[in-house]
Protein backbone atom coordinates (compact mmCIF):
# COMPACT_ATOMS: atom_id res chain seq x y z
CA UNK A 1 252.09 212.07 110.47
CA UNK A 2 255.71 211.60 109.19
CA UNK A 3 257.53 208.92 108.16
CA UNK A 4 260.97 207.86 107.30
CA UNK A 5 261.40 206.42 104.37
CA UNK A 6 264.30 203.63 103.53
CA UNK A 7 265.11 202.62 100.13
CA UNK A 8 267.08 200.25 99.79
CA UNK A 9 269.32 200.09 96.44
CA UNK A 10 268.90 197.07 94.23
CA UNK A 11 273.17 196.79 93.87
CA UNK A 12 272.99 195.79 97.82
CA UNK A 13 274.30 192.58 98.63
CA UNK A 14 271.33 190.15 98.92
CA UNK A 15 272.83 187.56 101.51
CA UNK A 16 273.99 190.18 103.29
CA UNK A 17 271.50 192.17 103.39
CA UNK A 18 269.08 189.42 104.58
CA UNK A 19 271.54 187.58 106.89
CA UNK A 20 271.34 191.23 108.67
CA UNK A 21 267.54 192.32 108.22
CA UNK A 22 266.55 191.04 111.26
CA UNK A 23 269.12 192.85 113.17
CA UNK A 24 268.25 195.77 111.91
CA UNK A 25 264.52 195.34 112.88
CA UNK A 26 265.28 194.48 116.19
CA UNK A 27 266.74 198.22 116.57
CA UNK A 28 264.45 199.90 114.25
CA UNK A 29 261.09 198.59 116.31
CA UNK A 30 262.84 199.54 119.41
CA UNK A 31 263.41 203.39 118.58
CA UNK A 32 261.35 205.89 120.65
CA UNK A 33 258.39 207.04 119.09
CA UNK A 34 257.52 204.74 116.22
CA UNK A 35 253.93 204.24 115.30
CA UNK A 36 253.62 202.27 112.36
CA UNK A 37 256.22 200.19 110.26
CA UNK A 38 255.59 199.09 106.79
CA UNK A 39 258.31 196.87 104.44
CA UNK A 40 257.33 196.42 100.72
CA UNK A 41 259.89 194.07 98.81
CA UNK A 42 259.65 195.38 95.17
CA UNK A 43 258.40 192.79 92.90
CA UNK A 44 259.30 194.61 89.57
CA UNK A 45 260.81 197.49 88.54
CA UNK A 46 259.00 199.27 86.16
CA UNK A 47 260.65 203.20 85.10
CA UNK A 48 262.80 204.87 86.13
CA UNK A 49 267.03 205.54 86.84
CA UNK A 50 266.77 204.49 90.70
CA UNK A 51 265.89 200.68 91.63
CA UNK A 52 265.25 199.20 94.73
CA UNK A 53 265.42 196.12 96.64
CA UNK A 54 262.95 196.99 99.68
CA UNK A 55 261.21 199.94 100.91
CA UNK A 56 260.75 200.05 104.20
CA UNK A 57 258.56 202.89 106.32
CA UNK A 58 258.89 203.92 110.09
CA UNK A 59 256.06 206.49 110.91
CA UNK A 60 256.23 208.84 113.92
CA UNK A 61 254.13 211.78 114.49
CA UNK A 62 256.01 214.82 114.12
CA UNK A 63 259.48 215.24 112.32
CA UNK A 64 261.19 216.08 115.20
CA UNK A 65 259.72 212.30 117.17
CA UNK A 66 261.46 210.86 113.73
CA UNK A 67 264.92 213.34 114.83
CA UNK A 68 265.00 212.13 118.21
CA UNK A 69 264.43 208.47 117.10
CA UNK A 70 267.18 208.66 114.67
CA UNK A 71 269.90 210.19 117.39
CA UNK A 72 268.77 207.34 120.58
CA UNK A 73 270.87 204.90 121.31
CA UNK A 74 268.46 202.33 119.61
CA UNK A 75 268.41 204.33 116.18
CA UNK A 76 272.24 204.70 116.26
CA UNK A 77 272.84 201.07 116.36
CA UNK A 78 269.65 200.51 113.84
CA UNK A 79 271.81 203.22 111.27
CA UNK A 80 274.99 201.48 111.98
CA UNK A 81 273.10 197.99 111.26
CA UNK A 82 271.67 199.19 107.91
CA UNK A 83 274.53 200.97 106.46
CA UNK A 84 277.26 197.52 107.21
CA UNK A 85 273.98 195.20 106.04
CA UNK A 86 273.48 197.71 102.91
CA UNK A 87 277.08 198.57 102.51
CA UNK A 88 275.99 202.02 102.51
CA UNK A 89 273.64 201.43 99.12
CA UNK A 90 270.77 203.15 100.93
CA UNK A 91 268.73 205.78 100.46
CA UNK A 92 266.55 207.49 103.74
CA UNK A 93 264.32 209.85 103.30
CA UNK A 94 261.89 212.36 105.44
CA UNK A 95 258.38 212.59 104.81
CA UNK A 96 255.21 214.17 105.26
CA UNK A 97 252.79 211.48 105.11
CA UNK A 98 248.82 212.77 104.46
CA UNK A 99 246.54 209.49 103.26
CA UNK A 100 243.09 209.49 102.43
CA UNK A 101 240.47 206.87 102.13
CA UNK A 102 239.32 205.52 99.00
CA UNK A 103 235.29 206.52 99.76
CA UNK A 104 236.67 210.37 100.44
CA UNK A 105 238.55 210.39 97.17
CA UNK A 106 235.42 208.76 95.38
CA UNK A 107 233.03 211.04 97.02
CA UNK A 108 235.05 213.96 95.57
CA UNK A 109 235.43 212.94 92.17
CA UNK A 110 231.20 212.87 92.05
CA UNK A 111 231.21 216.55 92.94
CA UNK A 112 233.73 217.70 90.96
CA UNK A 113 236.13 220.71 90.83
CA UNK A 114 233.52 223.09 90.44
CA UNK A 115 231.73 222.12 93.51
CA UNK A 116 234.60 221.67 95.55
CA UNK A 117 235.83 225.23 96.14
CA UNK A 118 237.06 226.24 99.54
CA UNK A 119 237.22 222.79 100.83
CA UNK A 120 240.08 221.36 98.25
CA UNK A 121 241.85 224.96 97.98
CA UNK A 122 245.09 224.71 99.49
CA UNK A 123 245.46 220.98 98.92
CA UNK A 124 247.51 221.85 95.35
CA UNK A 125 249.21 224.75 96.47
C-alpha cells in the first residue's frame, strides 16, 4: 500500500485554512482510487526544524493509483483547493506504507535476532 502524505506547515493561515478544509475534503474523498484517509491535528510539537499544523493521509494501492488520482479532474481541483487554503505552506509527500500488528512485533521480540534469520532478512536492507 501507498499513501500520500500532506503536511501541512504550522505558518498556514488558521481561518483560512479551516474556512477551506472542507472543500478540500470534498475533492480529496472523491479522487479515483482512494482506500483509506487518515487526518491527525498535531497536538504538540516536540523536535525538530519542520512543524506542522495537520497531517493528513490518502492511501491507494500502488503509486501509480496515487499518480492517476493526483492528475483527475477531482485531484486537480483538491491541489488547487489546498495550495489557495494553505497558501502554498504545504508539504506532500509519496510513501510506501508497510504496518504491522502489535502481537507480530511482540511475537518477534520473544524470539529474538538470533532465531529470526531468513524470515526478518531483507526487512533492514
Amino acid at each position: 500500500m501507498h499513501k500520500l502524505v500532506i503536511l501541512v506547515a504550522s505558518q498556514t493561515p488558521e481561518e483560512t485554512f479551516e474556512q477551506g478544509w472542507p472543500d478540500f475534503l470534498y475533492w480529496a474523498e472523491r479522487m479515483p482510487g482512494v482506500r483509506r484517509e487518515v487526518t491527525s491535528r498535531v497536538a504538540q510539537h516536540l523536535y525538530g526544524p519542520y512543524t506542522c499544523l495537520l497531517i493528513h493521509e490518502l492511501y491507494f494501492d500502488t503509486p501509480e493509483a496515487a499518480r492517476q488520482a493526483l492528475t483527475s479532474p477531482e485531484g486537480t481541483k483538491a491541489g488547487m483547493t489546498l495550495q489557495h487554503i494553505t497558501q502554498g505552506k504545504v508539504t506532500i509527500l509519496l510513501a510506501d506504507h508497510q504496518e504491522d500488528s502489535l502481537e507480530n512485533i511482540r511475537k518477534s521480540r520473544e524470539n529474538g535476532p538470533e532465531q529470526e534469520g531468513a524470515e526478518t532478512k531483507g526487512h533492514n536492507e
